[in-house]
C-alpha atoms as a PDB file:
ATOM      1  CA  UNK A   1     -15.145 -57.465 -48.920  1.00  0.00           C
ATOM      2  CA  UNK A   2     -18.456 -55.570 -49.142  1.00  0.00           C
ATOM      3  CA  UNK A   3     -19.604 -57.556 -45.993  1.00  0.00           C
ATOM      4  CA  UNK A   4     -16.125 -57.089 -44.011  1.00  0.00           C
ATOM      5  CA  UNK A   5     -16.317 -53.336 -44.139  1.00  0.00           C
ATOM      6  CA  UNK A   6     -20.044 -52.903 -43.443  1.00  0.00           C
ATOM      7  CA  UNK A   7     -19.409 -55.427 -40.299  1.00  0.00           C
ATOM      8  CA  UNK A   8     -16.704 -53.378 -39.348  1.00  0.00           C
ATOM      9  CA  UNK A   9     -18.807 -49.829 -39.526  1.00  0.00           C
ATOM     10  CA  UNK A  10     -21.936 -51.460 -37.512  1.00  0.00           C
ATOM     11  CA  UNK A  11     -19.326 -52.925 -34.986  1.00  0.00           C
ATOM     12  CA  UNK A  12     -17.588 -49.279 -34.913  1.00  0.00           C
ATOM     13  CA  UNK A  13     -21.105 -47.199 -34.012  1.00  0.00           C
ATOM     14  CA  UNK A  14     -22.862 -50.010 -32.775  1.00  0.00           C
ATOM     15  CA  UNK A  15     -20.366 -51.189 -30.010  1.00  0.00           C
ATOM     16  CA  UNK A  16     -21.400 -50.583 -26.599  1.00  0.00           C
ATOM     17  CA  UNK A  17     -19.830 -47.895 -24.619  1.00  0.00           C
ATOM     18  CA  UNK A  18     -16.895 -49.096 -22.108  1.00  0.00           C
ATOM     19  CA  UNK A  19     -17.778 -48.230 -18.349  1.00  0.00           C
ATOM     20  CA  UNK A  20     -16.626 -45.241 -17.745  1.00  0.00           C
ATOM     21  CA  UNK A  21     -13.688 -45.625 -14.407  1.00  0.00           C
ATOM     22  CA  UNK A  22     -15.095 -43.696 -10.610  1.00  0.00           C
ATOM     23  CA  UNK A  23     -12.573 -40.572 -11.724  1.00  0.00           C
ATOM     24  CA  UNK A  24     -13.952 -39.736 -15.110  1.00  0.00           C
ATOM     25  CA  UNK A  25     -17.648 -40.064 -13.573  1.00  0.00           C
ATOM     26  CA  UNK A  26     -16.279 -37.236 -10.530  1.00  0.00           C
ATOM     27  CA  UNK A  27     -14.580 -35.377 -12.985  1.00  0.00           C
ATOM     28  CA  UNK A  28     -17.860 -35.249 -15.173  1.00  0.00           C
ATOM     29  CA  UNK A  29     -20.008 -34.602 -11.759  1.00  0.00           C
ATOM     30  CA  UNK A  30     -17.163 -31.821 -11.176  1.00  0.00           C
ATOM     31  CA  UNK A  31     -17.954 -29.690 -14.223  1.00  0.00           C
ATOM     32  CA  UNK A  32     -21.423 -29.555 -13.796  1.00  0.00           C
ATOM     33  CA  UNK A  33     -21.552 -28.774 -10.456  1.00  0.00           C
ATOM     34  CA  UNK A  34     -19.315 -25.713 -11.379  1.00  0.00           C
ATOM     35  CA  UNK A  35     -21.696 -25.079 -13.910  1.00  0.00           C
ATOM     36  CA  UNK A  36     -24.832 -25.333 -11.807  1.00  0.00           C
ATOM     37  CA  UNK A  37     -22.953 -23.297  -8.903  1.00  0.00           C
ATOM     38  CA  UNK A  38     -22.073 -20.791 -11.616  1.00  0.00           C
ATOM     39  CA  UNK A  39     -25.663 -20.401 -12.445  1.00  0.00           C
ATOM     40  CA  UNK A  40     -27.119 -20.254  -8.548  1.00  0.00           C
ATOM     41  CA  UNK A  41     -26.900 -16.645  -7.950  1.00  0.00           C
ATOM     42  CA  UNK A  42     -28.839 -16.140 -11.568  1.00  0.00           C
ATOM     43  CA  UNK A  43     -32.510 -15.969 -10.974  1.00  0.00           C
ATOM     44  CA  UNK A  44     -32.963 -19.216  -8.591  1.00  0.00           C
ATOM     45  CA  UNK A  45     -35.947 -17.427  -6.662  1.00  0.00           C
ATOM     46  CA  UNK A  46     -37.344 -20.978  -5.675  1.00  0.00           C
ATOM     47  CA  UNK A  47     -34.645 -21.402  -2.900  1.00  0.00           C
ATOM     48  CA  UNK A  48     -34.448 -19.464   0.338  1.00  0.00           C
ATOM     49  CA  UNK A  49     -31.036 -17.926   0.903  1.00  0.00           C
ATOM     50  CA  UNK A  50     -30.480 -20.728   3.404  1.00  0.00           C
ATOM     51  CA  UNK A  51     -31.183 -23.943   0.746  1.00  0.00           C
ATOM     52  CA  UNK A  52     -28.964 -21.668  -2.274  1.00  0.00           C
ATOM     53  CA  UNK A  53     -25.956 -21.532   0.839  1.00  0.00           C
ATOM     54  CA  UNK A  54     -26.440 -25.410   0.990  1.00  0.00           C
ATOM     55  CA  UNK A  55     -26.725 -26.208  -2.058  1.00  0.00           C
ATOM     56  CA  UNK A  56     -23.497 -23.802  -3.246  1.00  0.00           C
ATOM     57  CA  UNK A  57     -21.847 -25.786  -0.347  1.00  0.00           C
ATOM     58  CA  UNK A  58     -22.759 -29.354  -1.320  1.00  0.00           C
ATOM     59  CA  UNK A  59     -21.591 -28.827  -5.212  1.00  0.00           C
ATOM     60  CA  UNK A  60     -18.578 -27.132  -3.974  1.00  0.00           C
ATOM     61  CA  UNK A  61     -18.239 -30.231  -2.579  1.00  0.00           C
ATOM     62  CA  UNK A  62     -18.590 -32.485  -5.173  1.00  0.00           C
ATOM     63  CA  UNK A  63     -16.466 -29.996  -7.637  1.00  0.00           C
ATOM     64  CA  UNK A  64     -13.677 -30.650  -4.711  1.00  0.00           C
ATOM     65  CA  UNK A  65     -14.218 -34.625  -5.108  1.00  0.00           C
ATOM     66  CA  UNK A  66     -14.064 -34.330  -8.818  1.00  0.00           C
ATOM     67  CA  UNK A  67     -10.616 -32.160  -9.410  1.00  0.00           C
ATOM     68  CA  UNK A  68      -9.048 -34.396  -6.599  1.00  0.00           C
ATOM     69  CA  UNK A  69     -10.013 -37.946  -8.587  1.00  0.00           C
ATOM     70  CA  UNK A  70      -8.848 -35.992 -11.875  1.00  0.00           C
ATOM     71  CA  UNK A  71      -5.524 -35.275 -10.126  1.00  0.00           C
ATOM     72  CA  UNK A  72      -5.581 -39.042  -8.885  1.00  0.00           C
ATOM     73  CA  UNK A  73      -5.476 -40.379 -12.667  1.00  0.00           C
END
């Protein structure tokens, strides 16, 4: 019995992760890009106003793709 239960617990923690489907990947991408966009008018003083405008524009992008996949499911 002993050996039954601690096969079970090592199988339980030491299983390897199912691949995760395109949508929850986007929808993962989505919230950080929110996140990061959130953060890009807070002290980013290594990025001329032109490279923050294309970078806001390229993870509102990406949050876009995200939310529409999430929808998808």
């Amino acid at each position: 019995m002993a050996d039954s239960v601690r096969d079970a617990v090592l199988g339980s923690v030491l299983v390897q992760p199912q691949r995760s489907r395109a949508g929850d990947l986007a929808g993962k991408a989505a919230v950080h890009a929110i996140a990061l966009k959130a953060l890009l008018g807070d002290g980013v003083r290594h990025l001329t106003p032109g490279e923050r405008i294309l970078l806001g524009e390229w993870l509102d992008r990406i949050a876009d793709d995200g939310t529409a996949a999430e929808t998808a499911d």
